[in-house]
C-alpha atoms as a PDB file:
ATOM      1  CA  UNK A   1     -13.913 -23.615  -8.226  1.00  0.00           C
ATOM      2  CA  UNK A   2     -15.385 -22.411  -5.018  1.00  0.00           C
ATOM      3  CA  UNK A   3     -16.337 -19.279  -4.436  1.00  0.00           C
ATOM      4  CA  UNK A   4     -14.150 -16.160  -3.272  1.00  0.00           C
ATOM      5  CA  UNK A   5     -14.719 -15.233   0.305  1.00  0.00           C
ATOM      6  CA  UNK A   6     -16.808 -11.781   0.356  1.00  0.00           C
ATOM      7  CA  UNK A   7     -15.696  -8.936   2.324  1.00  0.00           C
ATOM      8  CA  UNK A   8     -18.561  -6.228   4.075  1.00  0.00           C
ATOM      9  CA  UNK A   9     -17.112  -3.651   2.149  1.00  0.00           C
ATOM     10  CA  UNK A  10     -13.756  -2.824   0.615  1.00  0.00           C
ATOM     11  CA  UNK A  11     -11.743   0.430  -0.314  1.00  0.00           C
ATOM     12  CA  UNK A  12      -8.969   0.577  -2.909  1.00  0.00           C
ATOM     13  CA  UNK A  13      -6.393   2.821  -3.528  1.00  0.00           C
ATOM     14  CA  UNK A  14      -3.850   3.720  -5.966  1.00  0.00           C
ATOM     15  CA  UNK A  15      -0.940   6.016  -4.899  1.00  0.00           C
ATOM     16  CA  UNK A  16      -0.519   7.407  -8.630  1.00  0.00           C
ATOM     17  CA  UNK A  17       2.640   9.666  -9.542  1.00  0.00           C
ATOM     18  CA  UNK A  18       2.467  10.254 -13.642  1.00  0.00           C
ATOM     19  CA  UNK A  19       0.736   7.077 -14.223  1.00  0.00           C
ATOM     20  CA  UNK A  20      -1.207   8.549 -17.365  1.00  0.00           C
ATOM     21  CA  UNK A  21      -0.430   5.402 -19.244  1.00  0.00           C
ATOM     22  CA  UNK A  22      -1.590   2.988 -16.752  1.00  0.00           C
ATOM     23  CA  UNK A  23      -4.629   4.561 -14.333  1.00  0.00           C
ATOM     24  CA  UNK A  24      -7.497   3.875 -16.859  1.00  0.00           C
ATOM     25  CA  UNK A  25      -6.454   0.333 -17.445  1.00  0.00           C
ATOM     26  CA  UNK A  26      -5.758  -0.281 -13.294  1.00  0.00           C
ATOM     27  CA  UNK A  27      -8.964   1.130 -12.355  1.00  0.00           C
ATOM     28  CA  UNK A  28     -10.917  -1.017 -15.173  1.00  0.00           C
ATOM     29  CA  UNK A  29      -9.405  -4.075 -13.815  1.00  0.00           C
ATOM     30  CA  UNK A  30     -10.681  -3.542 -10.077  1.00  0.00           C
ATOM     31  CA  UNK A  31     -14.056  -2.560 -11.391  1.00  0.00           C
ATOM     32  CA  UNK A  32     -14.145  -5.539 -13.031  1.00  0.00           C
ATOM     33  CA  UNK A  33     -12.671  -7.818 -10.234  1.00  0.00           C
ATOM     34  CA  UNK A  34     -14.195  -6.092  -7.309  1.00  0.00           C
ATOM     35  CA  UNK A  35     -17.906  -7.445  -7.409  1.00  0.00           C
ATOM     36  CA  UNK A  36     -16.218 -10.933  -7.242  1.00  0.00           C
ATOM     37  CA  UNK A  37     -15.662 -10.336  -3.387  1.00  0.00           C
ATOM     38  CA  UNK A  38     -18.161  -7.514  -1.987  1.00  0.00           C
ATOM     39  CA  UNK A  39     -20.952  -5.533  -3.089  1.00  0.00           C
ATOM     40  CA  UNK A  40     -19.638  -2.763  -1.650  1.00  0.00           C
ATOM     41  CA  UNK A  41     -16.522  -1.154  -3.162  1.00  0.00           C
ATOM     42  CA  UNK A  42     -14.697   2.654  -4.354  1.00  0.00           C
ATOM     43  CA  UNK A  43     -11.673   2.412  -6.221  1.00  0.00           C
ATOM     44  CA  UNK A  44      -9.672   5.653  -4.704  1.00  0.00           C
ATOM     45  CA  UNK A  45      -7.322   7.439  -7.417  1.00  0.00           C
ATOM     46  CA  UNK A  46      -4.654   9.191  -5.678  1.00  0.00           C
ATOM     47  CA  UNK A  47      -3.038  12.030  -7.623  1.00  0.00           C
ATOM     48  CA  UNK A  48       0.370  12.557  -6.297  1.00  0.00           C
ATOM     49  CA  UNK A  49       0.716  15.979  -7.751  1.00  0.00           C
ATOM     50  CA  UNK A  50       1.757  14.201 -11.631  1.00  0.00           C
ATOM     51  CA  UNK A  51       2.405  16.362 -14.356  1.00  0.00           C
ATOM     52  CA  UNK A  52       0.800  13.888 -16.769  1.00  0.00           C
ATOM     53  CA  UNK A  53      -2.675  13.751 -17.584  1.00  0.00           C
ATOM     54  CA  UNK A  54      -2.906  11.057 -14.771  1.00  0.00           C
ATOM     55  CA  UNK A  55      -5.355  13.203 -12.784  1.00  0.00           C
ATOM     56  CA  UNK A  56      -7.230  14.296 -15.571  1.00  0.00           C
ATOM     57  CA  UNK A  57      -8.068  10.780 -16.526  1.00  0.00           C
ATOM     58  CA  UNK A  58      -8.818   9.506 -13.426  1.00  0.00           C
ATOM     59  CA  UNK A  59     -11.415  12.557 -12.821  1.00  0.00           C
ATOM     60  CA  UNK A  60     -12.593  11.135 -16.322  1.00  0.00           C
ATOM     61  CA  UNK A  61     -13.276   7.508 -14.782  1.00  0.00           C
ATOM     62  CA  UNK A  62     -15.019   9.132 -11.483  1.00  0.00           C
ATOM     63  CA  UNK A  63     -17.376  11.151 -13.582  1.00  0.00           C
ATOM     64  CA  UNK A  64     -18.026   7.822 -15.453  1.00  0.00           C
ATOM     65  CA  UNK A  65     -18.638   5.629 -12.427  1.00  0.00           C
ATOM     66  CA  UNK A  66     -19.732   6.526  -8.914  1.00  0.00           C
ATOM     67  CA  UNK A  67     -17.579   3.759  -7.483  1.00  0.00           C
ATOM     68  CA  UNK A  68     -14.567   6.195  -8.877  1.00  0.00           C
ATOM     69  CA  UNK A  69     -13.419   8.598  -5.929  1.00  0.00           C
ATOM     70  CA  UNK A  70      -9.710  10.775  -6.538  1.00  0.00           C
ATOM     71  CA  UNK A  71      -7.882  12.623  -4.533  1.00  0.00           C
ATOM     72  CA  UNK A  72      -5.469  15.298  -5.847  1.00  0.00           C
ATOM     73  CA  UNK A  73      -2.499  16.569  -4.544  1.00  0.00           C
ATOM     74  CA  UNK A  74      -1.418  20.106  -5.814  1.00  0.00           C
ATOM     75  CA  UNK A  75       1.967  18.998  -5.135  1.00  0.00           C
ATOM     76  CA  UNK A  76       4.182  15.783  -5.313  1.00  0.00           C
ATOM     77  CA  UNK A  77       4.464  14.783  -1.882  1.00  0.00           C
ATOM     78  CA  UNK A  78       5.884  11.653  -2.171  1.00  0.00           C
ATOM     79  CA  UNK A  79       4.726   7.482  -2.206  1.00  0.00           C
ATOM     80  CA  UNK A  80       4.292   8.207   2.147  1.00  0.00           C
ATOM     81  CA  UNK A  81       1.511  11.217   1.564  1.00  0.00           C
ATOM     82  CA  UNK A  82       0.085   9.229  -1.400  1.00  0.00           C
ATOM     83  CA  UNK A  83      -0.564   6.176   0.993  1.00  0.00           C
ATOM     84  CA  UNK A  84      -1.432   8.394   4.089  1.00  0.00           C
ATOM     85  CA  UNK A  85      -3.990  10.376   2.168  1.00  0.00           C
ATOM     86  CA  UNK A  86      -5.761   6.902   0.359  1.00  0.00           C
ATOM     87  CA  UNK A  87      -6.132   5.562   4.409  1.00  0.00           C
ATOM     88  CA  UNK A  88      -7.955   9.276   5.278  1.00  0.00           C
ATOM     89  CA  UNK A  89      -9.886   8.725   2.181  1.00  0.00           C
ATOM     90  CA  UNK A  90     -10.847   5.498   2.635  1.00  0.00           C
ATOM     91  CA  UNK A  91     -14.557   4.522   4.055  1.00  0.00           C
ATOM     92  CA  UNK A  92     -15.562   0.934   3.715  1.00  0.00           C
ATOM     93  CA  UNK A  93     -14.501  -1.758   6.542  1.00  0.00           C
ATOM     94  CA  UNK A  94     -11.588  -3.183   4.869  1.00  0.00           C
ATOM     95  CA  UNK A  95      -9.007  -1.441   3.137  1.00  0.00           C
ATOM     96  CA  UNK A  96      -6.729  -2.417   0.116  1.00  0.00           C
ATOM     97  CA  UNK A  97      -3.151  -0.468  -0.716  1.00  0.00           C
ATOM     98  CA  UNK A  98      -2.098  -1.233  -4.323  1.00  0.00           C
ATOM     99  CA  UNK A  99       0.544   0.196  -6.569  1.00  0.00           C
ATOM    100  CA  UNK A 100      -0.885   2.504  -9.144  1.00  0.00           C
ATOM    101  CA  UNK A 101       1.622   0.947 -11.835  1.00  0.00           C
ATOM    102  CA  UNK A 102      -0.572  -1.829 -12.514  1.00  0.00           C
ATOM    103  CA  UNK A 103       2.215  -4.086 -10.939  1.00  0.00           C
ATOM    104  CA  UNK A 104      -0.316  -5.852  -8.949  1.00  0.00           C
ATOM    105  CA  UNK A 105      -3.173  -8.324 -10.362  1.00  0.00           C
ATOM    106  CA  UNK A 106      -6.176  -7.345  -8.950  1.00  0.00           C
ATOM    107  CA  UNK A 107      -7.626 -11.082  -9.189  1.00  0.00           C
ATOM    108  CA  UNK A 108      -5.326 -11.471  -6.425  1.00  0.00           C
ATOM    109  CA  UNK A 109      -7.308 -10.134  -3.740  1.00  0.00           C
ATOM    110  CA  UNK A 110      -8.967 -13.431  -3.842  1.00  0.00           C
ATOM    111  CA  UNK A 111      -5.735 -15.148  -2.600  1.00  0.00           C
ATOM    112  CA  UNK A 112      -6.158 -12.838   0.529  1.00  0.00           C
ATOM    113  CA  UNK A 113      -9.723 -12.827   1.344  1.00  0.00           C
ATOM    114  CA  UNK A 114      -9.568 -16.308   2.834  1.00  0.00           C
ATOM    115  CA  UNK A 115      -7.767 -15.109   5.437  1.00  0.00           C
ATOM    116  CA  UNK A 116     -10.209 -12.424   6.730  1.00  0.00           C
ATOM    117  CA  UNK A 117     -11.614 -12.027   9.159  1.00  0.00           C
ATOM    118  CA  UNK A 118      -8.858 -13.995  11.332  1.00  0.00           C
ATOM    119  CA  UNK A 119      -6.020 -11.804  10.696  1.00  0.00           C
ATOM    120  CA  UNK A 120      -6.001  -7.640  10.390  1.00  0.00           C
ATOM    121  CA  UNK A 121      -3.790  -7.329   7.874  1.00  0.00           C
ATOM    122  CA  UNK A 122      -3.182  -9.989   4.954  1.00  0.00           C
ATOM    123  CA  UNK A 123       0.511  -8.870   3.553  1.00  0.00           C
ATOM    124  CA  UNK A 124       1.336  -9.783  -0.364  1.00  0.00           C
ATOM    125  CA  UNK A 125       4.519 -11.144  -0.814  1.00  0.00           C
ATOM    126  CA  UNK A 126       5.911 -10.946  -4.369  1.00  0.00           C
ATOM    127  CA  UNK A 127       6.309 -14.792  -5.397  1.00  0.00           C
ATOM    128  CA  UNK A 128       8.601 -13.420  -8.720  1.00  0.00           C
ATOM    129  CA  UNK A 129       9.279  -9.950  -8.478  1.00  0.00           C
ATOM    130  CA  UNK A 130       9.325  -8.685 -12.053  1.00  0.00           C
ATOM    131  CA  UNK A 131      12.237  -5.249 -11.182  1.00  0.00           C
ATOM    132  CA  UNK A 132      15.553  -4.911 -11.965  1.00  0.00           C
ATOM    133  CA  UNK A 133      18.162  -7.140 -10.330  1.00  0.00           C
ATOM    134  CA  UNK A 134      19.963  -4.179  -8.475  1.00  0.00           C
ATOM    135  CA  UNK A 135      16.087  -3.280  -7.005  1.00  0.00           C
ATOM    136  CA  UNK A 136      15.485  -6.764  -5.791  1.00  0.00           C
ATOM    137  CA  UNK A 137      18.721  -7.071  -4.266  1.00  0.00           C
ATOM    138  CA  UNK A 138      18.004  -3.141  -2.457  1.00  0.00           C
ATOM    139  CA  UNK A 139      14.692  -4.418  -1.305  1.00  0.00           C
ATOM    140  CA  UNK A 140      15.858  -8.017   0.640  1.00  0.00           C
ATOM    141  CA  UNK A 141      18.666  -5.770   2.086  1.00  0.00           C
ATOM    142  CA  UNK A 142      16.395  -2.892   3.368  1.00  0.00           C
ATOM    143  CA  UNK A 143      13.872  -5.655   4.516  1.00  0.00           C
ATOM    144  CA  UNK A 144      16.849  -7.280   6.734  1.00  0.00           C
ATOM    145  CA  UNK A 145      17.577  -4.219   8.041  1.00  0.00           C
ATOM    146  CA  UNK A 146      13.881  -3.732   9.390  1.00  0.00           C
ATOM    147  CA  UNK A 147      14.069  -6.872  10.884  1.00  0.00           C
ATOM    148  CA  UNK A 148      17.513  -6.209  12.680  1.00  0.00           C
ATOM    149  CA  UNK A 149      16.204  -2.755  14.086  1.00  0.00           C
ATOM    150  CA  UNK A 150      12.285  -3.263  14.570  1.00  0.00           C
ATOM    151  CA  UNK A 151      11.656  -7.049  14.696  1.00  0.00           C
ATOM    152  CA  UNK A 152       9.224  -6.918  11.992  1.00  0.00           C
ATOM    153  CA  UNK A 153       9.368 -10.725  10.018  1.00  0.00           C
ATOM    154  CA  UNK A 154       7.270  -9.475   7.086  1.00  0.00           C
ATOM    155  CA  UNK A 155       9.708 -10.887   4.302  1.00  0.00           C
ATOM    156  CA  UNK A 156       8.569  -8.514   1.930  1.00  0.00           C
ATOM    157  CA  UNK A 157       8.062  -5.382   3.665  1.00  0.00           C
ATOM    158  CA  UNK A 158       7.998  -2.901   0.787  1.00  0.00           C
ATOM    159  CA  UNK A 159       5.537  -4.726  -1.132  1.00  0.00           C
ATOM    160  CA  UNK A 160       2.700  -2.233  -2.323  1.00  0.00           C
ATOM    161  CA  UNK A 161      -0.290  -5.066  -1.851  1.00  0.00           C
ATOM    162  CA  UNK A 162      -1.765  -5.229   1.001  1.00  0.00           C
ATOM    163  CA  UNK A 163      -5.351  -5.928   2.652  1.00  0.00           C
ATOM    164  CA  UNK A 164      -5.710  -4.196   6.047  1.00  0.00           C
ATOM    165  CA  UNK A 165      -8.909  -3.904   8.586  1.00  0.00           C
ATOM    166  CA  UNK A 166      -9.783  -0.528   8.353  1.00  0.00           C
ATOM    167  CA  UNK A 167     -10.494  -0.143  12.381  1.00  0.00           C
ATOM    168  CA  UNK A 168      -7.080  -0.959  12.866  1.00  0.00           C
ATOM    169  CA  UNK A 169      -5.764   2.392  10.984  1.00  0.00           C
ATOM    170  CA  UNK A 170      -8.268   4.474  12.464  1.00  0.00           C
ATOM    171  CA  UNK A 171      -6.780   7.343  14.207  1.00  0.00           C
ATOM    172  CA  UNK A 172      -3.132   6.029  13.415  1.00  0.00           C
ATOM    173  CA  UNK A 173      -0.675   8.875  12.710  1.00  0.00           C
ATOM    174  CA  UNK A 174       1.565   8.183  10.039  1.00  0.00           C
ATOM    175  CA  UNK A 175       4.768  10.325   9.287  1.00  0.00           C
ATOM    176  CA  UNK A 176       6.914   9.047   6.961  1.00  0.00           C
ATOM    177  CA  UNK A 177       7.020  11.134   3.121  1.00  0.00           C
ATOM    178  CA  UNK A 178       8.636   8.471   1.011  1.00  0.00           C
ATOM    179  CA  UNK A 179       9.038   4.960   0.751  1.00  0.00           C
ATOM    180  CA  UNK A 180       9.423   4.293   4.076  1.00  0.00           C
ATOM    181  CA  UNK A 181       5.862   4.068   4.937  1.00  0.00           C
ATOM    182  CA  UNK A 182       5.158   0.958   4.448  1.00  0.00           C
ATOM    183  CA  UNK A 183       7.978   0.041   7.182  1.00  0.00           C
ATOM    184  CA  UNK A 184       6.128   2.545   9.475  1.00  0.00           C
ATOM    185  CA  UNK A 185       2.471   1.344   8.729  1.00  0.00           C
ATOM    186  CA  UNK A 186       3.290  -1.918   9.836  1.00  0.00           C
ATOM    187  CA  UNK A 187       5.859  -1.151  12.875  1.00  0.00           C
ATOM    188  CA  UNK A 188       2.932   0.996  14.285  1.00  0.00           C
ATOM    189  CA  UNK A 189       0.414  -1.912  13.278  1.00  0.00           C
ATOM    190  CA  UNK A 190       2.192  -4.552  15.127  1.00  0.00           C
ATOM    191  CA  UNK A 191       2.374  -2.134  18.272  1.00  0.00           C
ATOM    192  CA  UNK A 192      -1.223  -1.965  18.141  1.00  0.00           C
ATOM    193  CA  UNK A 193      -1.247  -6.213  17.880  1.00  0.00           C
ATOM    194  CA  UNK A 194      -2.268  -6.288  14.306  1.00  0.00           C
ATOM    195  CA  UNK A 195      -2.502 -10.299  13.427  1.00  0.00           C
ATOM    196  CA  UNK A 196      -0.319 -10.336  10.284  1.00  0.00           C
ATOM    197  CA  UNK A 197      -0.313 -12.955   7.566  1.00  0.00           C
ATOM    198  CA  UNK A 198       1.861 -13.044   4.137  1.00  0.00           C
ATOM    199  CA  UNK A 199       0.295 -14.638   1.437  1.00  0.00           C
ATOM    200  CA  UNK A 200       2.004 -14.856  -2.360  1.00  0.00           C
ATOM    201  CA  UNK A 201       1.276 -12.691  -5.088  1.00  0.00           C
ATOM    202  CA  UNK A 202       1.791 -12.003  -8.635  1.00  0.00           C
ATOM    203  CA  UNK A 203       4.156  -9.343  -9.689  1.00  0.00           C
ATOM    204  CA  UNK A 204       3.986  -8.098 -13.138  1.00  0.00           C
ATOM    205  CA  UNK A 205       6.061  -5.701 -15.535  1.00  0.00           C
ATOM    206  CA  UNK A 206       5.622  -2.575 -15.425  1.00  0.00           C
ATOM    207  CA  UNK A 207       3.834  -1.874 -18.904  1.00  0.00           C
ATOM    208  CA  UNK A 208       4.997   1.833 -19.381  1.00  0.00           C
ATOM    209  CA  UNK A 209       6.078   4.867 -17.147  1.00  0.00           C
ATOM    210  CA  UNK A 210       9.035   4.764 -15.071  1.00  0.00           C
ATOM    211  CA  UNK A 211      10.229   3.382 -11.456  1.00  0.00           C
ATOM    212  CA  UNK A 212      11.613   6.638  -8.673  1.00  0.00           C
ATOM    213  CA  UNK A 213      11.922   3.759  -5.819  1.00  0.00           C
ATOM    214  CA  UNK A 214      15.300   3.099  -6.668  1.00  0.00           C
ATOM    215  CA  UNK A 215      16.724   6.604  -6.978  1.00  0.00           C
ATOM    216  CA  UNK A 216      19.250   7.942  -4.805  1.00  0.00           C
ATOM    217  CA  UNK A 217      16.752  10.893  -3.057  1.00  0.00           C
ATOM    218  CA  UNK A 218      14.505   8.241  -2.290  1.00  0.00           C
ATOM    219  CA  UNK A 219      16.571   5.843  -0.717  1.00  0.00           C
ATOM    220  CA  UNK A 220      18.099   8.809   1.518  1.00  0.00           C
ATOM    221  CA  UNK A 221      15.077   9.848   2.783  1.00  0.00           C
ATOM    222  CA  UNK A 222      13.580   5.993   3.365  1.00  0.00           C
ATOM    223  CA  UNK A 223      17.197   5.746   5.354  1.00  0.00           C
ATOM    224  CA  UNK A 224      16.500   9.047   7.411  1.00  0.00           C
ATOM    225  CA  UNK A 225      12.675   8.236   8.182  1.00  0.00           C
ATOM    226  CA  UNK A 226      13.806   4.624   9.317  1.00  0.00           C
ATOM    227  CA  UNK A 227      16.232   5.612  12.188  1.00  0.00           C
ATOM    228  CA  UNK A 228      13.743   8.620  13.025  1.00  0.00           C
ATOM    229  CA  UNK A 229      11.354   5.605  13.031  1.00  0.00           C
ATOM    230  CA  UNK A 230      13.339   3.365  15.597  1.00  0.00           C
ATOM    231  CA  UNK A 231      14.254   6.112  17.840  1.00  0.00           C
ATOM    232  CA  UNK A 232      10.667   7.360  18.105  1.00  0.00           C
ATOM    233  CA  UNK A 233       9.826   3.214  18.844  1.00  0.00           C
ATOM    234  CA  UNK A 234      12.336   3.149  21.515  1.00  0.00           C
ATOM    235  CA  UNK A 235      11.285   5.779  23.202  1.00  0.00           C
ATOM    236  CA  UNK A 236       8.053   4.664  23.337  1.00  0.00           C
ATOM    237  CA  UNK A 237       8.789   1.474  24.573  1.00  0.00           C
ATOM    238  CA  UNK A 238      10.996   2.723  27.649  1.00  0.00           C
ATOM    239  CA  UNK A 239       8.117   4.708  28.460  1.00  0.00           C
ATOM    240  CA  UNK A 240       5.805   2.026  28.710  1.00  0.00           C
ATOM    241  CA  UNK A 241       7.863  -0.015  30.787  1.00  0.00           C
ATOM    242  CA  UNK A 242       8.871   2.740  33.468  1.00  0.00           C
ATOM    243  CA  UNK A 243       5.449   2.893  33.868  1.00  0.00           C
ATOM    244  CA  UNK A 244       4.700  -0.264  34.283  1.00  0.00           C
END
């Protein structure tokens, strides 16, 4: 087997909402997969304002090992200020978003690293997604519907793996509070040209705690932020071309 393609540096972080039963074991598994593809690496634990002993755990793991870094959040405020604050926090040249419910495999990365540095954003696509039918069939519709009203082809939009170039999030304001922000993060990429590329990725079950991406709040507000979203990307596209 050849070896995996090494990146210059790479950030990871886990928006984390009660996650007490999975942050020790997600964070062991990047610590143990990272040095695979770079030599330099943080694993970023982001404490969405849980009520568990997520937080307390994960300031465990960062007292343990320098390469541990978390960020806590006094109050819940939601997947979009979990993902917005892991960017901020983020310092190496490439930057990884992953799922704090241990969803993801981090061997994974390796599937994407091939792909850098030709592309600014490698996208996982989940091959087998391992939710609930009534989830799967919620996420092809609301990934439709981004491609009907922003153009985006990503085929799995929502899907919390992904390997961005950290120069191309750099001073990129992001607005959306729930689930929605992964529909925003890469509408606002592609307006900025990000070269995108989807590669397959493993989905597993979640092992313990419990899914809030299907609940009725959520949805709402991902419905809300979206046409907020496309109006905002409207207008900023008829005011490019009267200028032009």
């Amino acid at each position: 087997m050849s070896s995996p393609t090494r990146l210059p540096g790479l950030s990871v972080f886990l928006p984390s909402h009660n996650e007490e039963g999975n942050v020790e074991r997600v964070v062991g598994s990047y610590l143990k997969e990272l040095p695979r593809v770079t030599d330099d690496y943080e694993v970023i634990v982001v404490d969405d304002g849980s009520r568990d002993r997520t937080g307390a755990i994960a300031d465990r793991l960062a007292s343990a090992d320098s390469h541990v870094k978390v960020v806590h959040h006094q109050v819940n405020r939601g997947y979009g200020g979990a993902v917005i604050s892991g960017i901020r926090a983020a310092t190496k040249p490439y930057v990884l978003l992953c799922d704090g419910d241990g969803q993801f495999d981090p061997a994974d990365i390796e599937l994407m690293t091939p792909f850098v540095p030709e592309y600014d954003v490698v996208a996982g696509r989940r091959a087998s997604r391992a939710d609930p039918l009534m989830r799967r069939v919620n996420g092809a519709a609301w990934s439709g519907l981004v491609r009907i009203l922003l153009g985006i082809t990503i085929t799995d939009i929502d899907c919390g793996f992904k390997l961005f170039k950290r120069d191309k999030l750099d001073g990129m304001e992001l607005r959306a509070h729930g689930a929605m922000i992964s529909t925003e993060l890469m509408a606002r990429l592609a307006g900025r040209g990000a070269k995108v590329k989807e590669v397959d990725v493993r989905h597993l079950p979640r092992l313990t705690g419990e899914q809030s991406g299907a609940s009725l709040k959520v949805v709402m507000r991902a419905f809300k932020e979206l046409v907020t979203l496309y109006r905002e990307l409207k207008a900023e596209r008829q005011a490019g071309e009267s200028k032009s």
